[in-house]
C-alpha atoms as a PDB file:
ATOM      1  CA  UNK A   1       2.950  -9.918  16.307  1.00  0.00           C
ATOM      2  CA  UNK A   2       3.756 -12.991  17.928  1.00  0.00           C
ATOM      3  CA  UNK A   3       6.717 -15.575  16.333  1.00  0.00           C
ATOM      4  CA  UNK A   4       4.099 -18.223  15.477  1.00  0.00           C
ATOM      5  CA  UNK A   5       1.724 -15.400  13.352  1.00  0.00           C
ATOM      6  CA  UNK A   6       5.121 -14.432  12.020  1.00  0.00           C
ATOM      7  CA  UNK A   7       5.860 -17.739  10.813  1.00  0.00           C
ATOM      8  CA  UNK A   8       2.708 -18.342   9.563  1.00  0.00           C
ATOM      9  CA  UNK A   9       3.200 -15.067   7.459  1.00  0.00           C
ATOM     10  CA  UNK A  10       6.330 -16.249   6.167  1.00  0.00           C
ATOM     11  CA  UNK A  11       5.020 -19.719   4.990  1.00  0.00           C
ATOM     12  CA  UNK A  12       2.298 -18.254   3.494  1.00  0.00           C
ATOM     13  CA  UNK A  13       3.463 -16.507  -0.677  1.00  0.00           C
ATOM     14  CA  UNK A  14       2.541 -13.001  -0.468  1.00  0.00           C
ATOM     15  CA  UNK A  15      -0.292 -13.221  -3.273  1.00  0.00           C
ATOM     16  CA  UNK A  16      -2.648 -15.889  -0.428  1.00  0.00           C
ATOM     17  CA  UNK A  17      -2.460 -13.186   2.151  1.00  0.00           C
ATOM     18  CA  UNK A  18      -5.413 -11.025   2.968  1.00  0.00           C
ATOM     19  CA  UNK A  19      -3.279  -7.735   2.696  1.00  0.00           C
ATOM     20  CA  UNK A  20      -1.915  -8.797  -0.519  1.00  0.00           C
ATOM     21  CA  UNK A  21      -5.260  -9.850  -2.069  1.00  0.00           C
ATOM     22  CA  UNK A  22      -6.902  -6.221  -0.527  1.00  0.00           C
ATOM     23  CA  UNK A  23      -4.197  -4.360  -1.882  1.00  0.00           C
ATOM     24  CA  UNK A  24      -4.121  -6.341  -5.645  1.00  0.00           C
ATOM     25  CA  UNK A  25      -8.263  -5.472  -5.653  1.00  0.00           C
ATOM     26  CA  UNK A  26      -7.968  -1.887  -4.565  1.00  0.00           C
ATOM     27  CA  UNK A  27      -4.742  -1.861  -7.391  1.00  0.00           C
ATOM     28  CA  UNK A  28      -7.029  -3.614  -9.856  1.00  0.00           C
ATOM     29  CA  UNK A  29     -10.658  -1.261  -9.435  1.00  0.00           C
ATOM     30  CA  UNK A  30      -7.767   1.893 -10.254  1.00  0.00           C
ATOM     31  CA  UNK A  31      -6.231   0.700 -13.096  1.00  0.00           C
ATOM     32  CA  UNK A  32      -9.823   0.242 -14.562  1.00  0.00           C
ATOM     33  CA  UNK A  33     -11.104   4.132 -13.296  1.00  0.00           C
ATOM     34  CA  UNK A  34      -8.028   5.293 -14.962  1.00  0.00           C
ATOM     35  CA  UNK A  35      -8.319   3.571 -18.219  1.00  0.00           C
ATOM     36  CA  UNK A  36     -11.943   5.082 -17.823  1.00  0.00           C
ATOM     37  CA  UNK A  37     -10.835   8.585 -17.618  1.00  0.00           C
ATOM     38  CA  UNK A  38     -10.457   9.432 -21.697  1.00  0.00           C
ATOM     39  CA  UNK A  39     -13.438   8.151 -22.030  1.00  0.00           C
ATOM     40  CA  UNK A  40     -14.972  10.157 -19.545  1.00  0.00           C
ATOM     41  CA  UNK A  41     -12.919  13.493 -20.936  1.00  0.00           C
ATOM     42  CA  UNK A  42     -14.351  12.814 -24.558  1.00  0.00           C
ATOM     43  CA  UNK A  43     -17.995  12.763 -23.171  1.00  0.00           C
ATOM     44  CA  UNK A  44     -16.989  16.400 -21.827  1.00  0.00           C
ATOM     45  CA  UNK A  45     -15.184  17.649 -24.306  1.00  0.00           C
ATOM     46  CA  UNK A  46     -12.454  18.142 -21.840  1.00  0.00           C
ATOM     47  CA  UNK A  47      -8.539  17.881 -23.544  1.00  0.00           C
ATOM     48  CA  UNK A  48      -9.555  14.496 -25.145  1.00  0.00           C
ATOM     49  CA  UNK A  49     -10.961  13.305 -28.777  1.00  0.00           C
ATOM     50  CA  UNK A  50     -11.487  10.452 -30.077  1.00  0.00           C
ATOM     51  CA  UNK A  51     -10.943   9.545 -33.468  1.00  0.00           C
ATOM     52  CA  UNK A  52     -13.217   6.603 -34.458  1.00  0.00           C
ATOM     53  CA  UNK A  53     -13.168   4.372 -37.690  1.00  0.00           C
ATOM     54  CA  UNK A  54     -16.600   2.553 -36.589  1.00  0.00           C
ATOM     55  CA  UNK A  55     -19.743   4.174 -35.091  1.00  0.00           C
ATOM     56  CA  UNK A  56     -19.199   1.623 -32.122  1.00  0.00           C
ATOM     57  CA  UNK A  57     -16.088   2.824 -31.169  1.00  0.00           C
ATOM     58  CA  UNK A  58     -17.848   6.478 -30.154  1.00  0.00           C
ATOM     59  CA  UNK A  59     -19.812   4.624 -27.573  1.00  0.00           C
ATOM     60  CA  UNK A  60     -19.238   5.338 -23.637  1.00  0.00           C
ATOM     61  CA  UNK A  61     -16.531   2.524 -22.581  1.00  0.00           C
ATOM     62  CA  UNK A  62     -16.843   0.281 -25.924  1.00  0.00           C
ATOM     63  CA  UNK A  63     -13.062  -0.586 -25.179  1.00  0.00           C
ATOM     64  CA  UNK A  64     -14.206  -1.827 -21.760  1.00  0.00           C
ATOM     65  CA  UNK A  65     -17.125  -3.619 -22.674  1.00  0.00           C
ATOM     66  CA  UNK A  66     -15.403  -5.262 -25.418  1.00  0.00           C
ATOM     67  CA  UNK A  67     -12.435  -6.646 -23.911  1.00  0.00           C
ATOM     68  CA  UNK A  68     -14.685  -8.518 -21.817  1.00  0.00           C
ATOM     69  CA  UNK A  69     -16.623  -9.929 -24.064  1.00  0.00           C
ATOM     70  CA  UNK A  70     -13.816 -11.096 -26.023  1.00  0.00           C
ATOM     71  CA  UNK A  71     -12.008 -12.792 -23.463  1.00  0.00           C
ATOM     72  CA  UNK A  72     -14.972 -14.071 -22.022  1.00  0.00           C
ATOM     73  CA  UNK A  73     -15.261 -16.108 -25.301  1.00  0.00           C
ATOM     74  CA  UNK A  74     -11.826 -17.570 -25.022  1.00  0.00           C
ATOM     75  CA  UNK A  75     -12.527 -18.442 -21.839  1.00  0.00           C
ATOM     76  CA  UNK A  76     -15.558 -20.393 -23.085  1.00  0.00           C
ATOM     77  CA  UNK A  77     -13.953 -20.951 -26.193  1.00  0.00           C
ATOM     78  CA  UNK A  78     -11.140 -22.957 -23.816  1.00  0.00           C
ATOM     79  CA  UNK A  79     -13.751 -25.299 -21.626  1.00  0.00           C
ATOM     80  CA  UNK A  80     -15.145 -26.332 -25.218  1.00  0.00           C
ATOM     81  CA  UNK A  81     -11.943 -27.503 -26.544  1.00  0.00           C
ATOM     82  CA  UNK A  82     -10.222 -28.963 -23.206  1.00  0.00           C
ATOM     83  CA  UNK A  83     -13.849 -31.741 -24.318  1.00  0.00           C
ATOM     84  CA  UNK A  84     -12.614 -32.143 -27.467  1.00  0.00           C
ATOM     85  CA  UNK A  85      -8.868 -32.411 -26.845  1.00  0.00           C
ATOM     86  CA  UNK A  86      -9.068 -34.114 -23.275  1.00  0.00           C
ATOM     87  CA  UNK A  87      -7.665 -37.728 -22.957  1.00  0.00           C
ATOM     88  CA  UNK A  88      -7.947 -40.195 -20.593  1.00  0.00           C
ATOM     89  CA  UNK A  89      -5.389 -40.631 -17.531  1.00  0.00           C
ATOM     90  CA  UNK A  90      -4.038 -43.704 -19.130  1.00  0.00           C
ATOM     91  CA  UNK A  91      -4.412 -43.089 -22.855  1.00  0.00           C
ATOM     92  CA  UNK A  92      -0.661 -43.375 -23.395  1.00  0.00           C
ATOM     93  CA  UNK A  93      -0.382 -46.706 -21.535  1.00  0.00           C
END
């Protein structure tokens, strides 16, 4: 490595470098396989049971699929009331 890609490493934060960002993805797609694995062992019947309170809750990944939806609606949720809340620049002035 030569001093000025060395440099340019250490002026760069760790979470904008390529290696960081490849590494955070690969960390990100395992932590989501794992949290799929009960679900995965209750479709088996392998060591794993589910005890549901709703019919919905039986389905393959409902946690997954729900989580998403949910915070995709905050997210929404959010650009609709940064509209309503938003001021102008200069409103205090």
């Amino acid at each position: 490595m030569t001093d000025e890609q060395q440099q340019k490493d250490t002026q760069t934060p760790w979470i904008e470098r390529g290696s960081s960002l490849n590494l955070l993805y690969r960390l990100l797609i395992v932590i989501c396989l794992g949290l799929l694995v009960p679900d995965v062992l209750d479709m088996l019947h392998i060591g794993y049971h589910k005890h549901i309170h709703y019919g919905a809750e039986g389905w393959f990944a409902f946690y997954s699929i729900f989580g998403f939806i949910a915070y995709s609606l905050i997210v929404g949720a959010g650009f609709i009331w940064r509209r309503v809340v938003m001021r102008d620049e200069d409103y205090y002035a």
